[in-house]
PDB file of N, CA and C in Angstrom:
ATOM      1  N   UNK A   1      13.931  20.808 -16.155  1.00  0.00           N
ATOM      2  CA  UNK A   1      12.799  20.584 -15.292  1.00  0.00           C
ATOM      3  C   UNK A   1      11.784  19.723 -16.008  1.00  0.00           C
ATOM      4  N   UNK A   2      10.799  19.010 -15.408  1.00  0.00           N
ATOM      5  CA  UNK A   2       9.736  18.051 -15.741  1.00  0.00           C
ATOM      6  C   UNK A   2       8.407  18.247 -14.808  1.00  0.00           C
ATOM      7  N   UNK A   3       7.615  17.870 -15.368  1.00  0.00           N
ATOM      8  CA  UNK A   3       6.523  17.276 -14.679  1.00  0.00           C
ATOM      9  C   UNK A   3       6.163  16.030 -13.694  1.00  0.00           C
ATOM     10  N   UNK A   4       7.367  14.713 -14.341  1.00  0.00           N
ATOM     11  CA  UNK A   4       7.428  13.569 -13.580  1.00  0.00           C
ATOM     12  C   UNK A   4       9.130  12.898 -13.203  1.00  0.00           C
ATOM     13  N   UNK A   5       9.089  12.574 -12.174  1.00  0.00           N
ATOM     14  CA  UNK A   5      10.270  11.923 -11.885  1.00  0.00           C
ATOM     15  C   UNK A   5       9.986  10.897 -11.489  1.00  0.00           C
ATOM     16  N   UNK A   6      11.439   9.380 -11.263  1.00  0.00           N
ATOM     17  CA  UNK A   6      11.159   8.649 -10.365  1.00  0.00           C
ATOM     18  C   UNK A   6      12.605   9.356  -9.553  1.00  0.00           C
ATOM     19  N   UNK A   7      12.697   8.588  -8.100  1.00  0.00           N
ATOM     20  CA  UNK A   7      13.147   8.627  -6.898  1.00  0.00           C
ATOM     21  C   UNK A   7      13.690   7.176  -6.281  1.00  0.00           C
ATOM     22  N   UNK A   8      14.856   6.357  -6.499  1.00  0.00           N
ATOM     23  CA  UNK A   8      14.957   5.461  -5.612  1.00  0.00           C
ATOM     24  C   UNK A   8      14.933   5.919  -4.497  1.00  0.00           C
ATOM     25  N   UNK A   9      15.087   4.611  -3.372  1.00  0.00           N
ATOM     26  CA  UNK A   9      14.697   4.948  -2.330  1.00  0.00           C
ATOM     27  C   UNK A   9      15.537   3.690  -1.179  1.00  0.00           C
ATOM     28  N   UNK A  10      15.872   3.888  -0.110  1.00  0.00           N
ATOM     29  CA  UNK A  10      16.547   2.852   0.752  1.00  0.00           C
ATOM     30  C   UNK A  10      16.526   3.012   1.726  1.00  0.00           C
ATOM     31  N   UNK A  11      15.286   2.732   2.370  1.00  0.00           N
ATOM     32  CA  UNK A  11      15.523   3.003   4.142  1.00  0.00           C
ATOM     33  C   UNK A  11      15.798   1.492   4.856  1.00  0.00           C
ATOM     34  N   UNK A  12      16.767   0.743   4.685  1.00  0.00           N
ATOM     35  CA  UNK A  12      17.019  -0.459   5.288  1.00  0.00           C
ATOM     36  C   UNK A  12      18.172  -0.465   5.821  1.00  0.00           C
ATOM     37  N   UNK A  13      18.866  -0.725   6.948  1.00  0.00           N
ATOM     38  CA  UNK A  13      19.797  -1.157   7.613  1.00  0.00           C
ATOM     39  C   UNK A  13      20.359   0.259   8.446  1.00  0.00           C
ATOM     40  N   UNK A  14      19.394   1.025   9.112  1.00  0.00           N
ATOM     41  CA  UNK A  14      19.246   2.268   9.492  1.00  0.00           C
ATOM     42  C   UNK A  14      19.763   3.614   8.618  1.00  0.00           C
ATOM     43  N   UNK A  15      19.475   3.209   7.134  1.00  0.00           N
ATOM     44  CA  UNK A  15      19.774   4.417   6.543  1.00  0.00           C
ATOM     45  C   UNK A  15      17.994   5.141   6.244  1.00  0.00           C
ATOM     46  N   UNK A  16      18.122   6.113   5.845  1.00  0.00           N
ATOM     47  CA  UNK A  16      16.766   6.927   5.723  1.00  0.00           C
ATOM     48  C   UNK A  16      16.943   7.780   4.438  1.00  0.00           C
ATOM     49  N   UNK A  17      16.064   7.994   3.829  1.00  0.00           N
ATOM     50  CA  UNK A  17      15.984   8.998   2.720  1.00  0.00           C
ATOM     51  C   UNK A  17      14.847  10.083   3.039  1.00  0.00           C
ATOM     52  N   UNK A  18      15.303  10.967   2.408  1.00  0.00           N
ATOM     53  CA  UNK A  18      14.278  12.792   2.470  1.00  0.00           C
ATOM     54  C   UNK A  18      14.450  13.364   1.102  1.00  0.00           C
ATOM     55  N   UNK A  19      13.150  14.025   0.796  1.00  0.00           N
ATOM     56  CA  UNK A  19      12.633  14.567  -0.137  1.00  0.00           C
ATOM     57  C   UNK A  19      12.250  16.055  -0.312  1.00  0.00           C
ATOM     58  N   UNK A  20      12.910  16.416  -1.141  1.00  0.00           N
ATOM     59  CA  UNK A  20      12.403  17.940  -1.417  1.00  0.00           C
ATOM     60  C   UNK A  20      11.747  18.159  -2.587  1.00  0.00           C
ATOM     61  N   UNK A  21      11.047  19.065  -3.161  1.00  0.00           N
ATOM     62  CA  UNK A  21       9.992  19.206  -4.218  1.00  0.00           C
ATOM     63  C   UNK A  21       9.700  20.759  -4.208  1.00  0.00           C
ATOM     64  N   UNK A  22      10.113  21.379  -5.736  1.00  0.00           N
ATOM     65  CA  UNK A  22      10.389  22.548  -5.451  1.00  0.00           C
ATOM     66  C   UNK A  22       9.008  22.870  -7.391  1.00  0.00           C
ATOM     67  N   UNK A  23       7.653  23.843  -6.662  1.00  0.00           N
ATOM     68  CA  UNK A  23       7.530  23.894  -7.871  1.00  0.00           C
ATOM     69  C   UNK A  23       7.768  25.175  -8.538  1.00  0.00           C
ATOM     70  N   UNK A  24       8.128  25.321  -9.816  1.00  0.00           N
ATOM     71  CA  UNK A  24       8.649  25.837 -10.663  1.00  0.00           C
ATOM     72  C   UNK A  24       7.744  26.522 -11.771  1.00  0.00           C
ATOM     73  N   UNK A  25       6.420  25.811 -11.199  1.00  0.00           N
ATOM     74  CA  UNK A  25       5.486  27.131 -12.117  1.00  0.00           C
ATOM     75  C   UNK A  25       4.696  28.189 -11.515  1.00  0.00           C
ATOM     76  N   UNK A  26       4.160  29.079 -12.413  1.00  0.00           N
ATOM     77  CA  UNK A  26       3.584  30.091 -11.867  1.00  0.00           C
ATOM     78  C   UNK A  26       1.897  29.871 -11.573  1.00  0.00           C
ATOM     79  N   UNK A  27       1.818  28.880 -11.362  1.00  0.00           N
ATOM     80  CA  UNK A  27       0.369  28.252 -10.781  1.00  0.00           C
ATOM     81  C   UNK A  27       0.635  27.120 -10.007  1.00  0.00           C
ATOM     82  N   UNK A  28      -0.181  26.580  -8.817  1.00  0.00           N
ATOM     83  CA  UNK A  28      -0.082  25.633  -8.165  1.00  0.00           C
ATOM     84  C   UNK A  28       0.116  24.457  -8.643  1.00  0.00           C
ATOM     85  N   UNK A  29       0.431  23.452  -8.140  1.00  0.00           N
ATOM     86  CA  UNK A  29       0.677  22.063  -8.763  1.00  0.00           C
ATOM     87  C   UNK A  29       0.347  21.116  -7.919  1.00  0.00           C
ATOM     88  N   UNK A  30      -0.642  20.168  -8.015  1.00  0.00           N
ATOM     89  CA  UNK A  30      -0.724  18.806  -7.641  1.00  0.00           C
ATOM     90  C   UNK A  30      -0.252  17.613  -8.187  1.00  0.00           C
ATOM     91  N   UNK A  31       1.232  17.229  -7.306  1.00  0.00           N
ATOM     92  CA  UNK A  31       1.797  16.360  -8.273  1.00  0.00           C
ATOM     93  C   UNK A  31       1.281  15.111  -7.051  1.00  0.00           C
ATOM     94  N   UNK A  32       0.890  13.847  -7.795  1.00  0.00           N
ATOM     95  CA  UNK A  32       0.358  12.353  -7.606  1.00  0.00           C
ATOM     96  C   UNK A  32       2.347  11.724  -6.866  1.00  0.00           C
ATOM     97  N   UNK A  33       2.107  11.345  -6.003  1.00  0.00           N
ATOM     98  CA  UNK A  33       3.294  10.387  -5.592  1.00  0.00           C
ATOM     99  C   UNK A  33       2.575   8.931  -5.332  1.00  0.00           C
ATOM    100  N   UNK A  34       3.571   8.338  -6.501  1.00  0.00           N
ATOM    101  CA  UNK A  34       3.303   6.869  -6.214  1.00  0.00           C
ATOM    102  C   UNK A  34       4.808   6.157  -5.405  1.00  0.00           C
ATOM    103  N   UNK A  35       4.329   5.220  -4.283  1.00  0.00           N
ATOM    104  CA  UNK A  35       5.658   4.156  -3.796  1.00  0.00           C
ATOM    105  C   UNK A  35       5.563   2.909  -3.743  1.00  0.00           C
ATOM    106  N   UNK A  36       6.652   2.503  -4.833  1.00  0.00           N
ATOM    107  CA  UNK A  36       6.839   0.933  -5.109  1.00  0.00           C
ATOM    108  C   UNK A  36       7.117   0.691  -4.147  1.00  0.00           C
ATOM    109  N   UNK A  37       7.727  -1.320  -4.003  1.00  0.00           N
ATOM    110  CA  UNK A  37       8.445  -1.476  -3.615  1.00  0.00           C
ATOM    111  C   UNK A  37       9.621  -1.610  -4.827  1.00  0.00           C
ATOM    112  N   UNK A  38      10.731  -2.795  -4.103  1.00  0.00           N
ATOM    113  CA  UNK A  38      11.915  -3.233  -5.228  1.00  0.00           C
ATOM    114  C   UNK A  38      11.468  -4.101  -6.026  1.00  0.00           C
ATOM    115  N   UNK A  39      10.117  -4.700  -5.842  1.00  0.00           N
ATOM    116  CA  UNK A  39       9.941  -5.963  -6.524  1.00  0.00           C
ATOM    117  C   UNK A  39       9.065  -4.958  -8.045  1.00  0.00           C
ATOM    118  N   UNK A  40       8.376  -3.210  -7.791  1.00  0.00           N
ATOM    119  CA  UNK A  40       7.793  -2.968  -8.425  1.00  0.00           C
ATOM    120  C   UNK A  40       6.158  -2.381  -8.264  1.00  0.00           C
ATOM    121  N   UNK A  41       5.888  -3.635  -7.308  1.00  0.00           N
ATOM    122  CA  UNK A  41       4.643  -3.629  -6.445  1.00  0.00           C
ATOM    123  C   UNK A  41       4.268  -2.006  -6.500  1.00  0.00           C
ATOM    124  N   UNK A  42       3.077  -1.362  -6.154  1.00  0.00           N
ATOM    125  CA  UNK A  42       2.294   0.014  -5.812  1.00  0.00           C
ATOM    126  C   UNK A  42       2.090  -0.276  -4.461  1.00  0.00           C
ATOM    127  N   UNK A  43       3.246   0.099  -3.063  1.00  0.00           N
ATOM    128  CA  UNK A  43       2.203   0.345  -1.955  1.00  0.00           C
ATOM    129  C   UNK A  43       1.517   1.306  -1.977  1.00  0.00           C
ATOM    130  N   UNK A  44       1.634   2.364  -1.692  1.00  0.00           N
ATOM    131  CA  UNK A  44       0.670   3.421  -1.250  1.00  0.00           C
ATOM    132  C   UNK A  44       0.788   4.702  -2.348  1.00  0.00           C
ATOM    133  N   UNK A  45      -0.221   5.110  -2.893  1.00  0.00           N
ATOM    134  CA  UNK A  45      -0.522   6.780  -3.650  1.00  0.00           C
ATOM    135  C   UNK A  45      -0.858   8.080  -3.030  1.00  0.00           C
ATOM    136  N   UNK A  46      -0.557   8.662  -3.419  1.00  0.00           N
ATOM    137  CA  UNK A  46      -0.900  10.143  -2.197  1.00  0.00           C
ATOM    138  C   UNK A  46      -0.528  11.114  -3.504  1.00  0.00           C
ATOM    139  N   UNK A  47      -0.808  12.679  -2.737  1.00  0.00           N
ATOM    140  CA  UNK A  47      -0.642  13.834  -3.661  1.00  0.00           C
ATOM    141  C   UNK A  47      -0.336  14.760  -2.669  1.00  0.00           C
ATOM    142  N   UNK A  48       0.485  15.753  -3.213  1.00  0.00           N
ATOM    143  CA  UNK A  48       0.916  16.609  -2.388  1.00  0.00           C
ATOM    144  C   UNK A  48       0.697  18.059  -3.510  1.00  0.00           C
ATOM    145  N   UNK A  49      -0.039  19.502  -2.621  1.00  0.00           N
ATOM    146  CA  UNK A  49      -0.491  20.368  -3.368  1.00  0.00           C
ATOM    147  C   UNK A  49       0.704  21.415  -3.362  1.00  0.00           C
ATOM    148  N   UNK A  50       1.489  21.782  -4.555  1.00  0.00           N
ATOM    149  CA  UNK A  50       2.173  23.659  -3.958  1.00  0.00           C
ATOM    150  C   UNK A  50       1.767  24.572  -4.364  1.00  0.00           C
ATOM    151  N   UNK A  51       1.887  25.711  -3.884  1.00  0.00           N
ATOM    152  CA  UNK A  51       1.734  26.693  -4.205  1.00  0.00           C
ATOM    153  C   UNK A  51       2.725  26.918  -5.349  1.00  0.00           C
ATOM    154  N   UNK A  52       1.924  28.409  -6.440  1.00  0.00           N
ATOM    155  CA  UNK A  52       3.073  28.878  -7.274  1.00  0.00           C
ATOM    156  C   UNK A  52       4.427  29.354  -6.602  1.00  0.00           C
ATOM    157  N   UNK A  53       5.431  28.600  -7.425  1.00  0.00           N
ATOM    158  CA  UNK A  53       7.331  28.600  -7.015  1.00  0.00           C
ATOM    159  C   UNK A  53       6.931  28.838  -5.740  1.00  0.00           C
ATOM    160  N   UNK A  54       6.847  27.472  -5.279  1.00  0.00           N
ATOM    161  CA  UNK A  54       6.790  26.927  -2.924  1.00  0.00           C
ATOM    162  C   UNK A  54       7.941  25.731  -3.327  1.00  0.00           C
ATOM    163  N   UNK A  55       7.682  25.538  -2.407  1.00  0.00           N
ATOM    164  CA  UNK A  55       8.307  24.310  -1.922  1.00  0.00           C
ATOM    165  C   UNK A  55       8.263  23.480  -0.499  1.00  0.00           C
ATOM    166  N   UNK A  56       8.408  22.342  -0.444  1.00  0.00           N
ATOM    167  CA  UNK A  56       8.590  21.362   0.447  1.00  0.00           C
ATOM    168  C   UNK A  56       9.024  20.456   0.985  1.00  0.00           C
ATOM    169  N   UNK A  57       9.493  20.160   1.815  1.00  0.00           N
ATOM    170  CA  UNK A  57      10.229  18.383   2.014  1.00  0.00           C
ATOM    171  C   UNK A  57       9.777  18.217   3.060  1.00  0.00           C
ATOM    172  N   UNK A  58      10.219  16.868   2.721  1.00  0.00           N
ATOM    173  CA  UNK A  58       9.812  15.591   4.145  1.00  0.00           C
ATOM    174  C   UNK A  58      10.807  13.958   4.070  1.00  0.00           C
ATOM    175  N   UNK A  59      10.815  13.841   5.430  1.00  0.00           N
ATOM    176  CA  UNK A  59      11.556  12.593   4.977  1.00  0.00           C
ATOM    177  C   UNK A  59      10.544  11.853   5.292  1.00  0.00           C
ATOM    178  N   UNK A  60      10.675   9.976   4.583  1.00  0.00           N
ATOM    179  CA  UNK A  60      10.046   9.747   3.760  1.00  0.00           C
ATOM    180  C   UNK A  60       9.405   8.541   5.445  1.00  0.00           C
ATOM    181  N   UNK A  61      10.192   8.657   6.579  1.00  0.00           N
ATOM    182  CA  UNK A  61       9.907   7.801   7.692  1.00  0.00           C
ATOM    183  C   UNK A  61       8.912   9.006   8.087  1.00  0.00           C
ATOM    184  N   UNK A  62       8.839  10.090   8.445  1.00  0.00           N
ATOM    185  CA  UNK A  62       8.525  11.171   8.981  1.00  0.00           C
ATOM    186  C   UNK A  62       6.624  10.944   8.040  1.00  0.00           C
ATOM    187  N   UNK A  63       6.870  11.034   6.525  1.00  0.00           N
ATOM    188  CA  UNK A  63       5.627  11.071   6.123  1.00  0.00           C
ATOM    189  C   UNK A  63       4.620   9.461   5.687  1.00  0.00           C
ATOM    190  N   UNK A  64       5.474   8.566   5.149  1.00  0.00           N
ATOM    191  CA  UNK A  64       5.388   7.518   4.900  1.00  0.00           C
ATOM    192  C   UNK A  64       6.309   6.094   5.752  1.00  0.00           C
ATOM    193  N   UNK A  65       6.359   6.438   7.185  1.00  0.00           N
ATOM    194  CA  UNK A  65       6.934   5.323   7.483  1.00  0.00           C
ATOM    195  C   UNK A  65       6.388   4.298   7.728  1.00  0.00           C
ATOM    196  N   UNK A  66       5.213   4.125   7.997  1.00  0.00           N
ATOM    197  CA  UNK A  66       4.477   2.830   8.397  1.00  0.00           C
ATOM    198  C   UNK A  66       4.527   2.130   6.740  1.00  0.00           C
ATOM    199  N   UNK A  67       4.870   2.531   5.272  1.00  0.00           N
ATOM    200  CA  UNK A  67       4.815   2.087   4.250  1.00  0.00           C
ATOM    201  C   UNK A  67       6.640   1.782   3.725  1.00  0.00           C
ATOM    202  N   UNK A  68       7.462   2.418   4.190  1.00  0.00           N
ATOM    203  CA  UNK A  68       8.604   2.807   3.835  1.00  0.00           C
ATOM    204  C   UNK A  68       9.529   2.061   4.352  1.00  0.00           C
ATOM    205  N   UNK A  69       9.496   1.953   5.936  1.00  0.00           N
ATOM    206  CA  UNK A  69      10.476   1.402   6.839  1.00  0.00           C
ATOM    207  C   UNK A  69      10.387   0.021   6.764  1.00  0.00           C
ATOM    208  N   UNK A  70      12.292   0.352   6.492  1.00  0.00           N
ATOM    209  CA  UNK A  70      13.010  -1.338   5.783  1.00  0.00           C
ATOM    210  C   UNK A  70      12.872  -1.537   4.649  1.00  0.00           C
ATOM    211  N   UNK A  71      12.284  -1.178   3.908  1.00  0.00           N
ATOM    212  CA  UNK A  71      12.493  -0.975   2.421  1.00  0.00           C
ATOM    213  C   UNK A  71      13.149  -0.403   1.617  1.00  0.00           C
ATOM    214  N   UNK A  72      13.418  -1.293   0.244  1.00  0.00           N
ATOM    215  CA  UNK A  72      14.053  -0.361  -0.970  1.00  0.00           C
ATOM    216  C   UNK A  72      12.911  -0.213  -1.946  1.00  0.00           C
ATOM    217  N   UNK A  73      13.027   0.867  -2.451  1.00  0.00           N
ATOM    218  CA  UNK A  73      11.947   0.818  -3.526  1.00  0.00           C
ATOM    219  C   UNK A  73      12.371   2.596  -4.623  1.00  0.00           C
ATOM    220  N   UNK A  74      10.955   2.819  -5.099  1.00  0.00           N
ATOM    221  CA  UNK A  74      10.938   4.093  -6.070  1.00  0.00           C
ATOM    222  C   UNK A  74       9.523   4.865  -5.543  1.00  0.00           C
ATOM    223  N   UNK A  75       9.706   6.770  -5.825  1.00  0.00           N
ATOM    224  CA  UNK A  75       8.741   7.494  -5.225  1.00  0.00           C
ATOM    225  C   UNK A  75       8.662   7.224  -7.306  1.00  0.00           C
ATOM    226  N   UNK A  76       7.611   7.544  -7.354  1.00  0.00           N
ATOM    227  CA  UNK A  76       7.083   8.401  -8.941  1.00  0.00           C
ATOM    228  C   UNK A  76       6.387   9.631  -8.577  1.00  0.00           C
ATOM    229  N   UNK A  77       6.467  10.757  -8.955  1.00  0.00           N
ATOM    230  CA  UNK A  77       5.592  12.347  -9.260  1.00  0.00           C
ATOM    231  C   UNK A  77       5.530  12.124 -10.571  1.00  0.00           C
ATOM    232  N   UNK A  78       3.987  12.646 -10.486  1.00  0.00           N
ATOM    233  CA  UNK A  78       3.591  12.711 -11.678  1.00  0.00           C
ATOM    234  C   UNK A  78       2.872  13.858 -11.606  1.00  0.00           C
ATOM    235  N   UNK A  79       3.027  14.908 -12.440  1.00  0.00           N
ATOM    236  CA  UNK A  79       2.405  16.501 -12.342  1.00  0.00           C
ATOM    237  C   UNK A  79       1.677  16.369 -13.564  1.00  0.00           C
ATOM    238  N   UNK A  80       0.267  17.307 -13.553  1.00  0.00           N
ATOM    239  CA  UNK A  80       0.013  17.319 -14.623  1.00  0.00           C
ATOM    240  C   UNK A  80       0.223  18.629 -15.738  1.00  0.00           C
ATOM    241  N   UNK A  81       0.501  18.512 -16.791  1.00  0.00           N
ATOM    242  CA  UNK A  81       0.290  19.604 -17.624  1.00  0.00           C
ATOM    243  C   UNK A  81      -0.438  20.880 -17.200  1.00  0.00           C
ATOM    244  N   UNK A  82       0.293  21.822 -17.614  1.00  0.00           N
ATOM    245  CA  UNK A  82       1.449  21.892 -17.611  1.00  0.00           C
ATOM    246  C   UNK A  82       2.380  22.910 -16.468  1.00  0.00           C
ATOM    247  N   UNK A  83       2.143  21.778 -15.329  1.00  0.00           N
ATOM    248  CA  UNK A  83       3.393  22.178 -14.128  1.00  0.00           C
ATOM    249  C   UNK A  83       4.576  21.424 -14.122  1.00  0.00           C
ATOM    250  N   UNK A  84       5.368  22.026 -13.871  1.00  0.00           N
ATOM    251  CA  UNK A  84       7.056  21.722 -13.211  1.00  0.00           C
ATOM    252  C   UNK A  84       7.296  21.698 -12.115  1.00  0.00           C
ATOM    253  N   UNK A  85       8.091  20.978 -11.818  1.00  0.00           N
ATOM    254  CA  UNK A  85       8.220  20.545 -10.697  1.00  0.00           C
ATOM    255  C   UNK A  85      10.045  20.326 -10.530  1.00  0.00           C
ATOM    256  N   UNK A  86      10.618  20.300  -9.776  1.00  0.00           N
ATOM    257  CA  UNK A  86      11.601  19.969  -9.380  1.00  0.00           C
ATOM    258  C   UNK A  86      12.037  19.202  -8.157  1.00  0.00           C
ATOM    259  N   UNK A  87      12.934  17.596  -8.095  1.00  0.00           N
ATOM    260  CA  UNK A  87      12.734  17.140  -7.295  1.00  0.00           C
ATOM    261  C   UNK A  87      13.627  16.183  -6.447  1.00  0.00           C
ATOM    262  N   UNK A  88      14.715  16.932  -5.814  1.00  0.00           N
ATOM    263  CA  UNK A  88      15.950  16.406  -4.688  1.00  0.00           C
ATOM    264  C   UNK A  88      15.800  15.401  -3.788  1.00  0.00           C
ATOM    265  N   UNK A  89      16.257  14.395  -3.928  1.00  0.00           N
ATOM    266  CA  UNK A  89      16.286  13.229  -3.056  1.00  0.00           C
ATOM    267  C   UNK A  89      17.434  13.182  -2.531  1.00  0.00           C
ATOM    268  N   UNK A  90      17.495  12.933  -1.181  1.00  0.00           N
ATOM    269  CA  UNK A  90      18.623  13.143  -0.238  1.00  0.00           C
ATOM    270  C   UNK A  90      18.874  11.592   0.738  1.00  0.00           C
ATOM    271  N   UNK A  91      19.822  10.964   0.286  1.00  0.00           N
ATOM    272  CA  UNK A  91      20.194   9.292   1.614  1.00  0.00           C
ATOM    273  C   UNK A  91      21.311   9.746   2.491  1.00  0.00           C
ATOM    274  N   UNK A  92      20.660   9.276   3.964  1.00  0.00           N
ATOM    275  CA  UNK A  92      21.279   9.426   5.016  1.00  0.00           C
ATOM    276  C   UNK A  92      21.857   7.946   5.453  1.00  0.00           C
ATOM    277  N   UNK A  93      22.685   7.835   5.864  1.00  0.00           N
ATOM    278  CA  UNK A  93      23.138   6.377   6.280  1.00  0.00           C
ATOM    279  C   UNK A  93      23.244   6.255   8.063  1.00  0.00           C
ATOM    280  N   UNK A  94      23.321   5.473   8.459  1.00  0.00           N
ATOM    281  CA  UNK A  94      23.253   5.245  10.151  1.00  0.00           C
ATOM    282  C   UNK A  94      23.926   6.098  10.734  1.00  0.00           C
ATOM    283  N   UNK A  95      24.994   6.881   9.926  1.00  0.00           N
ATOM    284  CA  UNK A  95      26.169   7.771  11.088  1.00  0.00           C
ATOM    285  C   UNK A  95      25.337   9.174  10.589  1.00  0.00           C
ATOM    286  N   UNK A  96      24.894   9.279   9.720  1.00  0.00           N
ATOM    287  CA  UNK A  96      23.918  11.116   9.403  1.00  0.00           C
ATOM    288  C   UNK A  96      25.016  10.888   8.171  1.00  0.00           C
ATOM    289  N   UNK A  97      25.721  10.336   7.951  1.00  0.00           N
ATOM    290  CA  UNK A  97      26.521  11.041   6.636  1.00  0.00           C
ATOM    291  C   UNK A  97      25.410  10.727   5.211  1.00  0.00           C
ATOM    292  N   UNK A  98      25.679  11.797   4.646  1.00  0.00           N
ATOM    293  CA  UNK A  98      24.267  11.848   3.890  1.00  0.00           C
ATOM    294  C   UNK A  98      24.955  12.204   2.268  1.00  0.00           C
ATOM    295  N   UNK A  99      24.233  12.117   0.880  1.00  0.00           N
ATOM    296  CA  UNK A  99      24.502  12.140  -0.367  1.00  0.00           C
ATOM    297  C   UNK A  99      23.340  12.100  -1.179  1.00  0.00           C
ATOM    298  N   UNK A 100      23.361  12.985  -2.459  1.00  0.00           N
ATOM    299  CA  UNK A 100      22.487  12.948  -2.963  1.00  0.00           C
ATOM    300  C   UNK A 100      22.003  11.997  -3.746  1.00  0.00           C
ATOM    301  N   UNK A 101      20.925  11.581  -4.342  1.00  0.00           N
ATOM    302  CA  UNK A 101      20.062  10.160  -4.789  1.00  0.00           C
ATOM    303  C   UNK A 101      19.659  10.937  -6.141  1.00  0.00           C
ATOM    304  N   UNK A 102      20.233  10.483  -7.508  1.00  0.00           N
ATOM    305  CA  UNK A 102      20.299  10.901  -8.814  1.00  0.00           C
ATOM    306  C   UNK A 102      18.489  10.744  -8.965  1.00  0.00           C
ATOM    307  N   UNK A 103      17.792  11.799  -9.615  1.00  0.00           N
ATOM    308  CA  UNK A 103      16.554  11.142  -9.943  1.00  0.00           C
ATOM    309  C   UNK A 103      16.635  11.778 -10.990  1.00  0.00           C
ATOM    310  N   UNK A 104      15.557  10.808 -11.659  1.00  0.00           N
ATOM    311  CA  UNK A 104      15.100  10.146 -13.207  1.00  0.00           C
ATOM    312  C   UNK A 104      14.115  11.206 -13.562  1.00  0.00           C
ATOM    313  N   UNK A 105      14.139  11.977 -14.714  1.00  0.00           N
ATOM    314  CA  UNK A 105      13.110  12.999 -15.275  1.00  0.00           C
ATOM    315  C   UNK A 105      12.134  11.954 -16.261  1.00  0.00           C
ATOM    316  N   UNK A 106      11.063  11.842 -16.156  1.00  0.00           N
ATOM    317  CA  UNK A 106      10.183  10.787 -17.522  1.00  0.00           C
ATOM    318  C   UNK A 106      10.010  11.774 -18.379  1.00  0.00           C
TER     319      UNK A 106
END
């Protein structure tokens, strides 16, 4: 477990990605989500709060689509000291057939 991950990401050619975020400490956590694009770019920052060991998901058209849709890019979480976090990225492709998206612990 970590505090920060990155997340690729690919919602272009009617595939979609969803996010789960599971935290893992015994105090709340505000972890910072940053979304590139592919070039690197920062579109948009946001934060999302949990409760001690909660959890949440969202897909990423559902919370961020006016920033997301048609794009490839990376989520970053960044938690601060000292919370954990845990964090499942899920790609769906045009038919629903779906697979998990390896993410990066910093």
């Amino acid at each position: 477990y970590s505090g920060d991950y990155v997340v690729p990401f690919d919602n272009t050619n009617g595939s979609s990605t969803a996010i789960a975020l599971a935290n893992i400490s015994a105090q709340a956590v505000t972890a910072t989500i940053s979304i590139s694009n592919d070039a690197g770019a920062v579109m948009l920052s946001d934060t999302v709060t949990l409760p001690p060991m909660a959890h949440r998901s969202f897909t990423l058209a559902d919370r961020y689509g006016s920033v997301t849709a048609q794009r490839r890019g990376t989520l970053e979480f960044t938690t601060p000291t000292p919370g954990l976090i845990s964090v499942l990225g899920l790609s769906f492709n045009a038919t629903g057939a779906f697979s998990t998206i390896p993410t990066i612990a910093k």
